[in-house]
Structures are given as C-alpha cells and as structure tokens.
Protein backbone atom coordinates (compact mmCIF):
# COMPACT_ATOMS: atom_id res chain seq x y z
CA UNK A 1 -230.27 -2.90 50.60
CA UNK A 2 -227.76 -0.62 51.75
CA UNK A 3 -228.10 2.63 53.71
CA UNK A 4 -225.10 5.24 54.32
CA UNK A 5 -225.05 6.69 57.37
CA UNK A 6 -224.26 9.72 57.44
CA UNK A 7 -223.95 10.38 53.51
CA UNK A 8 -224.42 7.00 51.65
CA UNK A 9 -227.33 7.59 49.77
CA UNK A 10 -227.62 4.72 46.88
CA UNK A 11 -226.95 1.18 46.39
CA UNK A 12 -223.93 1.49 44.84
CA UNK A 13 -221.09 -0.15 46.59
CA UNK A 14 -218.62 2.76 47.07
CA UNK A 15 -218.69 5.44 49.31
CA UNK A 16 -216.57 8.65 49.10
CA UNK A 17 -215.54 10.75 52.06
CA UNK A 18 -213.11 13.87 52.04
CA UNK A 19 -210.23 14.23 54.50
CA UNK A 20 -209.21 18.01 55.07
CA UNK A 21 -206.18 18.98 57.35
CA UNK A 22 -209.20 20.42 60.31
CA UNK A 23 -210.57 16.37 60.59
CA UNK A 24 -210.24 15.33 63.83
CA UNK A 25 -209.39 11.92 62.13
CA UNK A 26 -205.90 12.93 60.71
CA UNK A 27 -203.02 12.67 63.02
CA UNK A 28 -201.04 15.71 63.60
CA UNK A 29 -197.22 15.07 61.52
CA UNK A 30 -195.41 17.07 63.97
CA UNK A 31 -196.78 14.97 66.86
CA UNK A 32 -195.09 11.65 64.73
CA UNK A 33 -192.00 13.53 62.99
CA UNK A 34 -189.56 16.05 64.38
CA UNK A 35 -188.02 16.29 60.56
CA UNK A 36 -188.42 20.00 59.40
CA UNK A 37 -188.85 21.47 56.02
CA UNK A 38 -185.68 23.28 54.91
CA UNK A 39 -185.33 27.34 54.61
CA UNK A 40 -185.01 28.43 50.78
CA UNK A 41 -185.07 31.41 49.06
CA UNK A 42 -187.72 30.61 46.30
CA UNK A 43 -191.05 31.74 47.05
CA UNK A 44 -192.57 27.89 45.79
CA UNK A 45 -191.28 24.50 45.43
CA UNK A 46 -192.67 21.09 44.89
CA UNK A 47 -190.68 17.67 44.80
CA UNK A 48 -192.42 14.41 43.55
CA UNK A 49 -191.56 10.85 43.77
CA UNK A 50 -190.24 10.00 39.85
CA UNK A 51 -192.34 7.03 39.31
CA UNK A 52 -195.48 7.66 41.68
CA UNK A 53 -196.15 10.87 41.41
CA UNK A 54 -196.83 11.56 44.97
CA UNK A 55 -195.61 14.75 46.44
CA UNK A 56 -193.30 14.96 48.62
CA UNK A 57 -192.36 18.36 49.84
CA UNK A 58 -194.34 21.49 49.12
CA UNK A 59 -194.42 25.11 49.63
CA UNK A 60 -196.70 26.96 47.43
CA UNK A 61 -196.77 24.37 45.41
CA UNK A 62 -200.04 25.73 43.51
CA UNK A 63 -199.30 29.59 43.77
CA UNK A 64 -199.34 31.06 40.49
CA UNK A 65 -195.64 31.82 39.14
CA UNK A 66 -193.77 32.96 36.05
CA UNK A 67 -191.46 29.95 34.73
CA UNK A 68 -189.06 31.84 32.71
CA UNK A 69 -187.21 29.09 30.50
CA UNK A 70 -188.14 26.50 32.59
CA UNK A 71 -190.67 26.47 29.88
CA UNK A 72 -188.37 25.05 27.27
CA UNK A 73 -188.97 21.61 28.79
CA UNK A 74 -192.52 21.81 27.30
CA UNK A 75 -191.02 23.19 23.65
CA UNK A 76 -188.18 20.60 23.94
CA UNK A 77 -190.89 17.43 24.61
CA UNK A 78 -192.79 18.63 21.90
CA UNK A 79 -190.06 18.84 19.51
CA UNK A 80 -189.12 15.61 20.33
CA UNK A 81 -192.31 14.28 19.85
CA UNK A 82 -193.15 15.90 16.34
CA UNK A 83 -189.72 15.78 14.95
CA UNK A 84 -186.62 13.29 14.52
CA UNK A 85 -183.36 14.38 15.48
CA UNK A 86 -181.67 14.26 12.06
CA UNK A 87 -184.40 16.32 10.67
CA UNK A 88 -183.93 19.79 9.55
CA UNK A 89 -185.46 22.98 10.95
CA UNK A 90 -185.33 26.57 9.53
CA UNK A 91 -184.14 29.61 11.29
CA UNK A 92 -186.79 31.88 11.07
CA UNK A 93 -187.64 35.88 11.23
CA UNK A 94 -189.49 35.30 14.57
CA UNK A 95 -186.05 33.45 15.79
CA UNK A 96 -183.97 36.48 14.29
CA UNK A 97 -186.25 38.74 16.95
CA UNK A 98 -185.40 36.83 19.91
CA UNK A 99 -183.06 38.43 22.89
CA UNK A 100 -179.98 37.08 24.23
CA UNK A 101 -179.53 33.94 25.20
CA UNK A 102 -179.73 33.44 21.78
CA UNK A 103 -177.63 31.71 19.04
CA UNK A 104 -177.82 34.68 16.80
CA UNK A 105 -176.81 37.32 19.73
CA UNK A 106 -174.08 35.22 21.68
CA UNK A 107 -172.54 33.40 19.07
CA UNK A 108 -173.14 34.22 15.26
CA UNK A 109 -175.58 36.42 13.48
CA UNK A 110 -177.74 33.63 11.91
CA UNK A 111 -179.16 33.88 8.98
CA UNK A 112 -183.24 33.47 8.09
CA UNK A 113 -183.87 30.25 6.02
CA UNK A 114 -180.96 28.47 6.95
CA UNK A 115 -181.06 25.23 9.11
CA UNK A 116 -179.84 23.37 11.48
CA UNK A 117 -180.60 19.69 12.58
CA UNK A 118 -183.28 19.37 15.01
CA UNK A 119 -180.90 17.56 17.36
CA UNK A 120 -178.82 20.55 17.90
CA UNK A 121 -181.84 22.84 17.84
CA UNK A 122 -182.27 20.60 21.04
CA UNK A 123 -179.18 21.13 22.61
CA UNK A 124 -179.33 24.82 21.92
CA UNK A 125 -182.66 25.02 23.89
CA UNK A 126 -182.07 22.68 26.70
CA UNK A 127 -178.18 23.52 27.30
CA UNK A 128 -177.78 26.77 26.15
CA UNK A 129 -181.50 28.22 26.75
CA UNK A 130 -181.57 29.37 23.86
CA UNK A 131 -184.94 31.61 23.16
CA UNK A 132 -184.45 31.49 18.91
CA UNK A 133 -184.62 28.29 19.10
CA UNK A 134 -187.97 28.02 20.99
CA UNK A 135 -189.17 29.67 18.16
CA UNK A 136 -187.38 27.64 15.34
CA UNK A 137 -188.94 24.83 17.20
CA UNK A 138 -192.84 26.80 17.13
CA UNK A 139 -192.48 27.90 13.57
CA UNK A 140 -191.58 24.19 12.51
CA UNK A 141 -194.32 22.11 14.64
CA UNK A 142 -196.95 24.63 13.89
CA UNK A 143 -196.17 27.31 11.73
CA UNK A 144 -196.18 30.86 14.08
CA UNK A 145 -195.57 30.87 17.67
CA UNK A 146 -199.39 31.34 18.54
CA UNK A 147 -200.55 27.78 16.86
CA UNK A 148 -197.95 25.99 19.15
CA UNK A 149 -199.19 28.06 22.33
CA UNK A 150 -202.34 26.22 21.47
CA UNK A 151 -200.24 23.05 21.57
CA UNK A 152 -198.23 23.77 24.39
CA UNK A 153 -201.42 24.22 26.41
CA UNK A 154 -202.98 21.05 25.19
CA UNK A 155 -200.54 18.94 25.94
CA UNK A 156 -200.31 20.48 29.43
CA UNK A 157 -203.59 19.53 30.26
CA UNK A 158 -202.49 16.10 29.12
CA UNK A 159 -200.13 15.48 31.34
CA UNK A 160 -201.59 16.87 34.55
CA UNK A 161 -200.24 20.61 34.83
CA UNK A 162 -203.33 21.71 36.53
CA UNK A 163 -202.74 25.51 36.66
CA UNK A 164 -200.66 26.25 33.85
CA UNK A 165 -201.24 28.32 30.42
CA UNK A 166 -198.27 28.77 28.12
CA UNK A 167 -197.91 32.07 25.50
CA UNK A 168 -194.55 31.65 24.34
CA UNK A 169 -192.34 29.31 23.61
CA UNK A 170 -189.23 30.32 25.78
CA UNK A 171 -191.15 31.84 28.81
CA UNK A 172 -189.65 35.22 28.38
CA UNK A 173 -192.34 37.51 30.62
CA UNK A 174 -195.85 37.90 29.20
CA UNK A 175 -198.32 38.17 32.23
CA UNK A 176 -200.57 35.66 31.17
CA UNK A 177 -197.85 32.92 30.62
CA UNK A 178 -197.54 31.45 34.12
CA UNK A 179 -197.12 28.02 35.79
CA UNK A 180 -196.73 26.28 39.03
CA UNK A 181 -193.69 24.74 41.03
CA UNK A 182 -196.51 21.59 41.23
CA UNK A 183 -196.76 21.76 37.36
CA UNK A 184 -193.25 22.40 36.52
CA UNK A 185 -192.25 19.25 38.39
CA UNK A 186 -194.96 17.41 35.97
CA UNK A 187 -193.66 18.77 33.30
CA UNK A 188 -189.59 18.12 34.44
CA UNK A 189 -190.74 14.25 34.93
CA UNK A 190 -192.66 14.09 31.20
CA UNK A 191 -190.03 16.05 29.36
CA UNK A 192 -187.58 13.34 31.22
CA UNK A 193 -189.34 10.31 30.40
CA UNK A 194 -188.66 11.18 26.82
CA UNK A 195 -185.38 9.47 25.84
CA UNK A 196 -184.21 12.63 23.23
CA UNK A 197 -184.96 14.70 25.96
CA UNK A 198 -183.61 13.31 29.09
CA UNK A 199 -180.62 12.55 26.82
CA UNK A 200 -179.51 16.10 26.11
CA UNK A 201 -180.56 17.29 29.83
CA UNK A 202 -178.06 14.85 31.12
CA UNK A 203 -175.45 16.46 28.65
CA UNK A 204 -172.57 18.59 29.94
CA UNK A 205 -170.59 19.73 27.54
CA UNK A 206 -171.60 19.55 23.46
CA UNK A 207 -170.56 20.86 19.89
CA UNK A 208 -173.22 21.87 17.02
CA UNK A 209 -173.60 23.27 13.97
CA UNK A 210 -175.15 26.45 13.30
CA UNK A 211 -177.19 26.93 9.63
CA UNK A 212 -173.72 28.23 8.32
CA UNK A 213 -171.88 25.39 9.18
CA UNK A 214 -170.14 26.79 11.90
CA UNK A 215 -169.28 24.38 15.00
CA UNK A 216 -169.50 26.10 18.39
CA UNK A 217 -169.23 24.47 21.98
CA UNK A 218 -171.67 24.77 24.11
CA UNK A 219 -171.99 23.92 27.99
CA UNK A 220 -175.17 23.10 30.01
CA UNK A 221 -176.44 25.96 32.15
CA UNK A 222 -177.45 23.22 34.75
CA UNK A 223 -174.77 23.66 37.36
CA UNK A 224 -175.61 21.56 39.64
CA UNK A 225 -175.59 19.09 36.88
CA UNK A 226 -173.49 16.02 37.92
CA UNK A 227 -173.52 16.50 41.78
CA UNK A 228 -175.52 15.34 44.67
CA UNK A 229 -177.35 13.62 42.43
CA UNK A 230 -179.03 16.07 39.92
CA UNK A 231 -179.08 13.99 36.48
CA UNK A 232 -180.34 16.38 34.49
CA UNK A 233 -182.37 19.88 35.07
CA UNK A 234 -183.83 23.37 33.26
CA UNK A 235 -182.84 26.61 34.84
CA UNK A 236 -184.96 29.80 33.99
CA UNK A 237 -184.60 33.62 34.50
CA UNK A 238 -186.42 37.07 34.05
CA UNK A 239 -186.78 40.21 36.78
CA UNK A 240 -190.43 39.04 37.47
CA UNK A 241 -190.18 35.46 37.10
CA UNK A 242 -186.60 35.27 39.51
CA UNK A 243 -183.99 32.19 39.31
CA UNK A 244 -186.10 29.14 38.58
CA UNK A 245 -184.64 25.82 38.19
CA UNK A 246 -186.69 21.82 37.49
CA UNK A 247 -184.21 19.39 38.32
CA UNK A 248 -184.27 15.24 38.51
CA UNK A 249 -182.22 13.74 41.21
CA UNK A 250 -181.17 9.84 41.10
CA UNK A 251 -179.86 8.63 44.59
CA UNK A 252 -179.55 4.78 45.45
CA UNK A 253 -181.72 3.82 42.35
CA UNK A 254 -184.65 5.99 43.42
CA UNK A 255 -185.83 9.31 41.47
CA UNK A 256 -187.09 12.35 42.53
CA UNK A 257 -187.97 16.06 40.30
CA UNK A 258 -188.21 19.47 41.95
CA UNK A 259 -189.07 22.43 40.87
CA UNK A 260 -188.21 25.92 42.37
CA UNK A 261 -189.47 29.29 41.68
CA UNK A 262 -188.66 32.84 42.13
CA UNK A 263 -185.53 32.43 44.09
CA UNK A 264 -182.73 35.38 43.84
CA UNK A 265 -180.36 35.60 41.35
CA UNK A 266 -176.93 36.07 43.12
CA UNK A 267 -173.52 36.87 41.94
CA UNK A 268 -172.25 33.66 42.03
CA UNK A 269 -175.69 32.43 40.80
CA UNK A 270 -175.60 29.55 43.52
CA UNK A 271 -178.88 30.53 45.25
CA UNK A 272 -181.29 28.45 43.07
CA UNK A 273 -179.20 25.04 43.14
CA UNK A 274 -178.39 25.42 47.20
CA UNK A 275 -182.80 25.36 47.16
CA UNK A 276 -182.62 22.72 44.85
CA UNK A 277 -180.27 20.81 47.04
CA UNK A 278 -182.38 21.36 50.07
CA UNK A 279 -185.53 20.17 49.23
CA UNK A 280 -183.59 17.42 47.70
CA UNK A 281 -182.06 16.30 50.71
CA UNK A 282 -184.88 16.75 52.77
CA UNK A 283 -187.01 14.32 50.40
CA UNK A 284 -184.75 11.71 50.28
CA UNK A 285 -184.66 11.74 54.25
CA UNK A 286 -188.78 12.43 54.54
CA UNK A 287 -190.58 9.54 55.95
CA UNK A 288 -194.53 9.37 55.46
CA UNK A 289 -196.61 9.94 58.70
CA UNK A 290 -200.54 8.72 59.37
CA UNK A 291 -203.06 10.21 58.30
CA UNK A 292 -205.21 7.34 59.99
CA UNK A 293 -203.80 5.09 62.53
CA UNK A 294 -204.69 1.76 62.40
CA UNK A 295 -207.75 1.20 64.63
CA UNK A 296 -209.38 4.44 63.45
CA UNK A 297 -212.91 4.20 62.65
CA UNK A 298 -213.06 5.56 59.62
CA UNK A 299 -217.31 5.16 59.42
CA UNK A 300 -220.07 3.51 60.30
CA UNK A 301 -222.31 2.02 57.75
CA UNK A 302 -226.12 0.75 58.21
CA UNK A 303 -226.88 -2.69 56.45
CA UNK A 304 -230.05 -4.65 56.07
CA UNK A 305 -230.13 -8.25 57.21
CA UNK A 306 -232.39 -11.14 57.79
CA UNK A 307 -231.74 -12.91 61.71
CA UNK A 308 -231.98 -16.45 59.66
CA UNK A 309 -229.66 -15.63 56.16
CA UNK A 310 -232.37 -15.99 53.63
CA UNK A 311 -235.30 -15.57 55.30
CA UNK A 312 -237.12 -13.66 58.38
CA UNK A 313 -237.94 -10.10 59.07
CA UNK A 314 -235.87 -7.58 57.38
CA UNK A 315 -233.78 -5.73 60.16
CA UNK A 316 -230.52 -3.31 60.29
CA UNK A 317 -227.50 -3.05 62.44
CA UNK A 318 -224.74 -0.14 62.25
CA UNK A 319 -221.48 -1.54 61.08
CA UNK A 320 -218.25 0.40 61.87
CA UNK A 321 -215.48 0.33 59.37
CA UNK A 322 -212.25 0.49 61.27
CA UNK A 323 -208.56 0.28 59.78
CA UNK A 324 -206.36 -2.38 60.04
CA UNK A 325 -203.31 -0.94 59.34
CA UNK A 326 -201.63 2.48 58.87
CA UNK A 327 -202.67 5.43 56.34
CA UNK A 328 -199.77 6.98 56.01
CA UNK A 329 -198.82 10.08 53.82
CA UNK A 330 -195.91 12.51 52.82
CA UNK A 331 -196.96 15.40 55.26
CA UNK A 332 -197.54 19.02 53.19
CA UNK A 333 -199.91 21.34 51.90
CA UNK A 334 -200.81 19.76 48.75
CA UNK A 335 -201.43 16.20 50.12
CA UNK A 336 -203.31 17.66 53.31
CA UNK A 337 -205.91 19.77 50.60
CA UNK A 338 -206.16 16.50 47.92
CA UNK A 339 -205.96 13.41 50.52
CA UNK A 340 -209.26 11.83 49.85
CA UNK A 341 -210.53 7.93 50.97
CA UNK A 342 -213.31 6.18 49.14
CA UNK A 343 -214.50 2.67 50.71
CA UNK A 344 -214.94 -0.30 48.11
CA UNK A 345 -217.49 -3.11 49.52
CA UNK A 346 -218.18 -5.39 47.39
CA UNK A 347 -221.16 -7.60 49.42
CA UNK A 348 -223.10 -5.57 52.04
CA UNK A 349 -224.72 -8.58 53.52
CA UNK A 350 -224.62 -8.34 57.64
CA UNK A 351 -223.59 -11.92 57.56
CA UNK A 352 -220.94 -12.15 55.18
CA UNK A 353 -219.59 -8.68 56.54
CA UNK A 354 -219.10 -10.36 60.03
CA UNK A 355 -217.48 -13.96 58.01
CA UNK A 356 -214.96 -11.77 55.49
CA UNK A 357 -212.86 -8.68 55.89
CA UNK A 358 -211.66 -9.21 52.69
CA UNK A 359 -215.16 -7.52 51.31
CA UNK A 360 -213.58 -4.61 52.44
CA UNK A 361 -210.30 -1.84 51.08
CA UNK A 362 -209.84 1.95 51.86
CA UNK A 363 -208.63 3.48 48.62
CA UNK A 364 -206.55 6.46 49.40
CA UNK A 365 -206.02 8.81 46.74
CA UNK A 366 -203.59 12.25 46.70
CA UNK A 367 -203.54 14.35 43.81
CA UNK A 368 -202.38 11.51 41.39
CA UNK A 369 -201.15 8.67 43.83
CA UNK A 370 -203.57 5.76 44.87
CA UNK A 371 -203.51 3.25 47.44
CA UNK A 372 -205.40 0.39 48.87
CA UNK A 373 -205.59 -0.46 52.65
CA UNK A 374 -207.41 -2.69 54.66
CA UNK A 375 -210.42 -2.34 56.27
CA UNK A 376 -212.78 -4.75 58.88
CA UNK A 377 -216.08 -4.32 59.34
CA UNK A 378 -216.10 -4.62 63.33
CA UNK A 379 -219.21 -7.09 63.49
CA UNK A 380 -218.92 -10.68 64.27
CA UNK A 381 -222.17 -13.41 63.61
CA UNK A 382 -221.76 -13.15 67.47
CA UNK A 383 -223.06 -9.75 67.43
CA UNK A 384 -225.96 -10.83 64.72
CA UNK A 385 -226.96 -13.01 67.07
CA UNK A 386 -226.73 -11.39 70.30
CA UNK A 387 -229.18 -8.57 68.68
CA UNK A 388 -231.84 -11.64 67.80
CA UNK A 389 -231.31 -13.77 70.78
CA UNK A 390 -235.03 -12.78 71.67
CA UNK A 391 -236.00 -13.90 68.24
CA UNK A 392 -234.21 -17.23 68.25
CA UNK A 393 -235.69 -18.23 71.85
CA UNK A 394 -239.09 -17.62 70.85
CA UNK A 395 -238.31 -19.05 67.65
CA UNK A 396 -237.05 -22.43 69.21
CA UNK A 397 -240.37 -22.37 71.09
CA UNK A 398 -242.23 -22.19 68.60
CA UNK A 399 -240.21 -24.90 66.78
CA UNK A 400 -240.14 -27.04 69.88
CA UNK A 401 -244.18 -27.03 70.30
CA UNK A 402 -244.70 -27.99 66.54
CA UNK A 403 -242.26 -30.49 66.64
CA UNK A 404 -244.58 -31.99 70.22
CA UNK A 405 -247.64 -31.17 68.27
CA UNK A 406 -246.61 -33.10 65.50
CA UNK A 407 -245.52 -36.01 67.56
CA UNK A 408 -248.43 -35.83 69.57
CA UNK A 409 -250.68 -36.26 66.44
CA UNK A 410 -248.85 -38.86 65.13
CA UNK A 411 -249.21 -41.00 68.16
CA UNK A 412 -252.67 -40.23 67.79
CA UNK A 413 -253.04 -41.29 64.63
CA UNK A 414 -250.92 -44.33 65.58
CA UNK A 415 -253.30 -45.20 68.90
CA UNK A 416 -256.36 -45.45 66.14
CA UNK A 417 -254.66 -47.31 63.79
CA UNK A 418 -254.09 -49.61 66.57
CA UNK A 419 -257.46 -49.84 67.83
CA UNK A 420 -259.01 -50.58 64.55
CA UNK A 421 -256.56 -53.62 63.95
CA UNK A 422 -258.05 -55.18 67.42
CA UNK A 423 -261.13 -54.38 66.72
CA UNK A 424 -261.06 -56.43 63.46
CA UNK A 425 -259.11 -59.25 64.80
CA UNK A 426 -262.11 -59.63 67.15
C-alpha cells in the first residue's frame, strides 16, 4: 500500500531517518543562541537533566578517561543494593593491601577479620574515599575483588554506561579500568536515586566505628558540598586519571548531575569544583535551540489511493510531511551525533491523510530522551481532487448519458405500454 520515497521500503507504518550535525535540515545553534559553553580545565564533561536524562552540556563527553574514585559510586550502589546497613562486613587481607586514603593508613591499623557495619563501610567509601573499603565491600558481595569486577560491569551495562569497563573496586589506575564523563554522570544519577546512597553523599560531617570499636570523625571530601547547589557528589584522584569530580546540583526544584574528568589538581584543590560550577551554571541558564523549525519538511512519502475512496483505479500522489511546531534540542556534541526522528503513521490512506493530521507524530529520540511532535501531511481532498478532475468530468459523462439512456428506455418502454392499452380498448 505504502511506498517510501526515498528509503521506505515495507508496509510497516514507521519510518526511521538519521539527523547528523552536516543535514542541511538542522538549524545552526549559534545562528539562534549567543550563550557560550564555559572554559574548564578538565579535558571532558557531561551534565544531564536528573529526571530525563537528556544531555545538556558536553565536551568529550564519550572520550575514554580514567575515573579514579569516582568509581566508588558504582561499589557504593552495589553495596547498597546487596547489603543492609546494619549488617556486618569483614575487613579483609585484600583491604589490609590498600594505599592511603585508607582507614587502616590514615586512621588506625585495622585488623583482618574484624568488622564494621556496612553503614559506616558506606560512609568510609563515599566521604572519606576510602580504597579498603572498596574492597571490604568486593570481598563481601562476591568473595575476591575480580567476581565483583564482573558485577560492577554488569550492572553498568544495566544502567546505560555505554563505554565503561570497571577492574577494581576503588578506581586506583589499572589501564584497562576506564569510563566516560557521559557514563559517570549515569552512574552519579543511579548511585543517587538510591536512598542509602544519596543519603550519605549528602552527608557533611559523620562519626563511625572502626572493627576495634574505635569512633573517628570523618568529613566529606565533596567541597563544594552545600553550595551553589551541589547536594551531594564523588571526587576522584590519581597522576593519570587527574582531579575528577560527579556532582548533583538541586536549584529551584530542578536536578541536574555532572561529571568532570582529568582536571588539575591545584594547591588549594579548587580547580575541579570551579569546572563543576561552570558547567553547572551554564546548564541551568542553557535554553534548547531547533533542530527543525516548524514548517520544515521533514519528507515526502508516496501513498496509493483510489480517486472514488473504495473503488477506481489504483493511483499515487507524493505526500510531504512538514512540522507543525518546533524540534528543539540542548545544542552539543553528543545530541548532534545521537539526534534521530522516526515518523509514526498510523493510516496511510491519501484520503484520510488529507481529513486528519492527527495520523501523524515525529518521535525524536537523543541518546535516552524521547519526544513526540506534530506532524501534517500537506495534502488536502482538494488536492485529491484537483489530480482526478479529468477523471471525475469524464466520469460525470459517463454517468450523465446512462442516467439519459436509462430514461430514454424507460419512456420507451412506457410509449408501448401505452400503445398496447389503446389498442385493446379498441
């Protein structure tokens, strides 16, 4: 019934097209927006909207990057969702092997096979950044460090980190344990969603209790924590991974999570959070720009019709699909490579295409945002029959002369009747 023109090749009533940033089709952001991306340090960056997932600001968002401890949001979510918090977890002889930060190098030698609740485990990873307790958190889930890799990675695949594969459970440097600012901001939004976790990221200041007893005080390594906005956040450090920070901002009710990525690690160690804050304020001020103006044809399609509905020759007419209101889009490199349209129609009849635009919607999808817009097929039953108006005349003709012929043999059949009645009555 239904032929695509150029690419629709089946009946089926959706059609899939591919914007790139090189159509001619997409509008040009810095022809609509004067509103410039800030200057950072960090070599990649990503901010997404908290409950859409769009993206919002982007550089490098999918360049390969080491994460540093920004990994402990994926060993705190995972903790969180194989443990309770008054459970008990063992310090083990992997922990004991861990560097600094570490509970058994900055605070107390600890001692393997004593425990600690899995509550201030929590707080010891996500506050302090601790790296023995990444691993009394691997060794308790599942059993050695390389089991909960396995885990790690699975449930990064789960929740959409796209180019990401885990070794480790604290992200100190192995060279094939690396991430993405895109992913990290997945993962900062999942780890944040869990209540346990957002909980102790949104924690300043806290007291635990190490396996001897011992209480000490610990303070969150977050420090933007508190200001601008920033409700909670990871930071992360080694020499090839640089300053990395995942933060999640709340401003007027509305939530957004960055991530940033090999930045420099100054004295003050301010660098990271002024990037942070940048991107931040940039995204709350960013305003979505068209892709497609309304108007835009966005394709022509080539439907079979009959001139009379349900019956006549079978004939076609090229139908263009144009907008009826704006596309728009948060303008940056991811959305520009992932911004895709696919057209649902859901009758491709000529004549109930030209009576109902509602047959028609534009579904716009970025990497994991979708949207429907309207579309109208820009054919009227005026057009339909303006193309058949030859067809209709002679068809009327023809109509007209049967209709005399029939009339004209009925008043001949009427004349005999009437002849054979006088004829009898005489």
């Amino acid at each position: 019934m239904l032929k695509r023109k150029p690419i629709i090749t089946t009946l089926l009533l959706t059609f899939s097209i591919s914007i790139f940033a090189s159509s001619a089709k997409i509008v040009k952001a810095d022809e609509i927006s004067d509103a410039k991306p800030p200057t950072i340090h960090g070599k990649a960056a990503v901010t997404i909207d908290y409950d859409t997932g769009e993206v919002i600001y982007a550089k490098n968002g999918d360049e390969k990057k080491y994460p540093a401890s920004t990994t402990k949001l994926m060993t705190g979510l995972l903790l969180a969702e194989n443990k309770s918090p008054n459970d008990s977890l063992e310090y083990t002889q992997s922990a004991k092997k861990q560097p600094e930060y570490a509970l058994n190098v900055n605070f107390k030698p600890q001692t393997v096979g004593s425990k600690m609740s899995a509550d201030d485990v929590m707080k010891a990873l996500l506050m302090f950044s601790a790296n023995d307790a990444a691993y009394m958190i691997s060794d308790s889930v599942s059993g050695n460090s390389k089991a909960f890799s396995d885990l790690m990675n699975n449930k990064a695949k789960e929740i959409g980190m796209i180019n990401t594969h885990f070794i480790t459970p604290n992200g100190l440097h192995n060279d094939d344990h690396y991430s993405t600012a895109y992913d990290l901001s997945v993962l900062g939004r999942a780890a944040f969603e869990n209540s346990w976790v957002s909980d102790v990221m949104k924690t300043d200041k806290a007291q635990i209790h190490l396996g001897d007893g011992s209480i000490v005080n610990l303070e969150n390594r977050n420090k933007g924590l508190g200001k601008d906005g920033n409700i909670g956040g990871k930071t992360g450090y080694t020499t090839p991974a640089g300053r990395c920070l995942v933060s999640v901002y709340e401003r007027d009710g509305r939530k957004i999570v960055g991530a940033v990525l090999q930045s420099q690690y100054d004295a003050n160690d301010q660098i990271v959070f002024d990037d942070m804050n940048k991107i931040m304020d940039y995204s709350y001020k960013a305003e979505k720009v068209p892709a497609f103006k309304a108007g835009t044809e966005i394709d022509k399609i080539t439907v079979n019709y009959k001139p009379f509905k349900f019956f006549g020759p079978t004939k076609t007419i090229d139908v263009p699909l144009v907008l009826t209101e704006d596309v728009s889009y948060y303008n940056n490199e991811i959305n520009k490579k992932d911004l895709k349209t696919t057209i649902n129609i859901t009758d491709v009849d000529a004549w109930n295409l030209a009576g109902n635009n509602n047959l028609l919607k534009l579904k716009v999808s970025e990497r994991v945002y979708e949207k429907d817009y309207n579309l109208k097929a820009n054919i009227t039953k005026g057009t339909l029959f303006k193309a058949n108006i030859g067809l209709y005349i002679v068809s009327l003709i023809v109509i007209a002369v049967i209709i005399i012929l029939i009339l004209l043999i009925i008043k001949l059949i009427s004349g005999r009747r009437h002849r054979r009645k006088r004829r009898i009555r005489f």
